[in-house]
C-alpha atoms as a PDB file:
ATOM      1  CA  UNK A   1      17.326  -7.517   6.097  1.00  0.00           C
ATOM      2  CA  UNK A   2      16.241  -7.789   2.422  1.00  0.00           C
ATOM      3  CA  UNK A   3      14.199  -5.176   1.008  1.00  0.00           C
ATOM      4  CA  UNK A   4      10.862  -7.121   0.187  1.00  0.00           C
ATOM      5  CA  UNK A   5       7.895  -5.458  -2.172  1.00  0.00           C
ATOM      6  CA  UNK A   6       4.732  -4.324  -0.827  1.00  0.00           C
ATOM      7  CA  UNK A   7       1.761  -3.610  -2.434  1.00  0.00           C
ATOM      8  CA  UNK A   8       0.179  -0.286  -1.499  1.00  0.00           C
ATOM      9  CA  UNK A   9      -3.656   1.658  -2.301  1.00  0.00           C
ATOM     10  CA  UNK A  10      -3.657   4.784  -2.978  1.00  0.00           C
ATOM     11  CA  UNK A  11      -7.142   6.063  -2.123  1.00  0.00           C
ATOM     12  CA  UNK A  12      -7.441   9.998  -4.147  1.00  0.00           C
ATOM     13  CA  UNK A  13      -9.828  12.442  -2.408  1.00  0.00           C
ATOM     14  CA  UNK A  14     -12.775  11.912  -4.880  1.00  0.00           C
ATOM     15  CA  UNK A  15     -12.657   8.884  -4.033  1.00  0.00           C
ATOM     16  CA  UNK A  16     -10.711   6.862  -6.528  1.00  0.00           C
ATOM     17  CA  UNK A  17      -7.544   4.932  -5.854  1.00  0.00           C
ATOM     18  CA  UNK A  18      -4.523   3.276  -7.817  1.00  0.00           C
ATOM     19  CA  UNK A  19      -2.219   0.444  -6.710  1.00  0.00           C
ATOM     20  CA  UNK A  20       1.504   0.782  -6.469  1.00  0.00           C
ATOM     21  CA  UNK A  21       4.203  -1.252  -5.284  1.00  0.00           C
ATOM     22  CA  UNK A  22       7.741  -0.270  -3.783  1.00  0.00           C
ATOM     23  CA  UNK A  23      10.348  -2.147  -2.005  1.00  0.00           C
ATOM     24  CA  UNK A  24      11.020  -1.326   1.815  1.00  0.00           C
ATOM     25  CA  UNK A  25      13.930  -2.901   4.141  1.00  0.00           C
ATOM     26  CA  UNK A  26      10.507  -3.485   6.506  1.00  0.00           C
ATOM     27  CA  UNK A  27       7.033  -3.510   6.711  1.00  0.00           C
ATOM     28  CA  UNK A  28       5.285   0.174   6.693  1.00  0.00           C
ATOM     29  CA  UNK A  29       3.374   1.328   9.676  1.00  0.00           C
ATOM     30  CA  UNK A  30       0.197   3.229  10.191  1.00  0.00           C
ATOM     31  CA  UNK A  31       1.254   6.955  10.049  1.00  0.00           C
ATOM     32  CA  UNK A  32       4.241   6.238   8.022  1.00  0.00           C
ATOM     33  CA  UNK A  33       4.961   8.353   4.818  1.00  0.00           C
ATOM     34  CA  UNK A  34       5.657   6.664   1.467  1.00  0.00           C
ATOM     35  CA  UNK A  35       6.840   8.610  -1.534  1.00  0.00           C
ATOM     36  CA  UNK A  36       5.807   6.928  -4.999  1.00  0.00           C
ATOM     37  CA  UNK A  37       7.420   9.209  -7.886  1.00  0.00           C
ATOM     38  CA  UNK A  38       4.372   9.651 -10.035  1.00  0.00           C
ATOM     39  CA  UNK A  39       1.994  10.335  -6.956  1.00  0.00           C
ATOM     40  CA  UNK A  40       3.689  11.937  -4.107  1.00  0.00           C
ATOM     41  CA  UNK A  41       4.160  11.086  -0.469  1.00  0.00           C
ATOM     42  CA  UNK A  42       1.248   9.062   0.985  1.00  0.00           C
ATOM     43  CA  UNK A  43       0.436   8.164   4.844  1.00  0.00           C
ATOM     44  CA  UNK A  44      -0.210   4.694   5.415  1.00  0.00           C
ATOM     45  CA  UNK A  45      -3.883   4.673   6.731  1.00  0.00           C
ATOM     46  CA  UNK A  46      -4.224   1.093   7.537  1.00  0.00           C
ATOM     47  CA  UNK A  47      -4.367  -2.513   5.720  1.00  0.00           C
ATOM     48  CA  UNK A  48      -6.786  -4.728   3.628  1.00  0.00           C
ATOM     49  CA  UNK A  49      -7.011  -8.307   3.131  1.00  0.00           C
ATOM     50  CA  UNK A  50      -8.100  -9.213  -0.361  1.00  0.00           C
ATOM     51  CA  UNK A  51      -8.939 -12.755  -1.701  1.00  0.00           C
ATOM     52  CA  UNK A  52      -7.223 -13.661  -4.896  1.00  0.00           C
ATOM     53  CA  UNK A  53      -7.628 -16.627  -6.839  1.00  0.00           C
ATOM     54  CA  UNK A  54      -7.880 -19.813  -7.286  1.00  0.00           C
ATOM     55  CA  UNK A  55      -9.244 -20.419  -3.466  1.00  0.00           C
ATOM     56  CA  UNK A  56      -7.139 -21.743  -1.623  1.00  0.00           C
ATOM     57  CA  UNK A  57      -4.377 -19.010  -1.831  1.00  0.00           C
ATOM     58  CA  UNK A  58      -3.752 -16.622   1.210  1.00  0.00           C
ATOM     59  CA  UNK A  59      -5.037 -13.418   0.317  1.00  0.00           C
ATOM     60  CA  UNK A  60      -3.105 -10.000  -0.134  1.00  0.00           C
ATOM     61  CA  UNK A  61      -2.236  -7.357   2.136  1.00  0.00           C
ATOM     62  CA  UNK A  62      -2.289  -4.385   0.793  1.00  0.00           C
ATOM     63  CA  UNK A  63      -1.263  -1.000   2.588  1.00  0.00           C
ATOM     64  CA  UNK A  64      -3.809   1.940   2.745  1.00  0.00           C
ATOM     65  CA  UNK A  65      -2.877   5.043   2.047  1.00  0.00           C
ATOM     66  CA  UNK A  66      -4.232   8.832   1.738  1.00  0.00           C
ATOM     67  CA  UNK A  67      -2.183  11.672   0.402  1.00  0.00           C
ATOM     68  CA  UNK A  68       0.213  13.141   3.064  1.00  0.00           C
ATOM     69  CA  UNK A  69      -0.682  16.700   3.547  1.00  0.00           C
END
């Protein structure tokens, strides 16, 4: 299968989060670990839905992620 790109948060302790992106050969699970250079490795928490625009469009997934301790 062909890698495709997913879009992942990355929610900080206080609170924050940032958005990054990386290409996987399949879709991440809940409890998986993804390793973003600049960050570190991150579990996958969950997923969100978000509406983009113009209406009409199908929304994003994105991945949610905490740092993997």
């Amino acid at each position: 299968m062909e890698p495709a790109l997913y879009t992942f948060k990355l929610v900080f302790p206080d609170g924050s989060w940032s958005v990054g992106e990386k290409q996987l050969p399949d879709p991440p699970n809940q409890g998986d670990v993804v390793v973003f250079e600049e960050y570190g490795d991150w579990r996958v928490e969950g997923q969100q839905l978000v509406g983009v625009r113009p209406a009409g469009k199908p929304p994003r997934e994105l991945f949610v992620c905490a740092p993997a301790v």
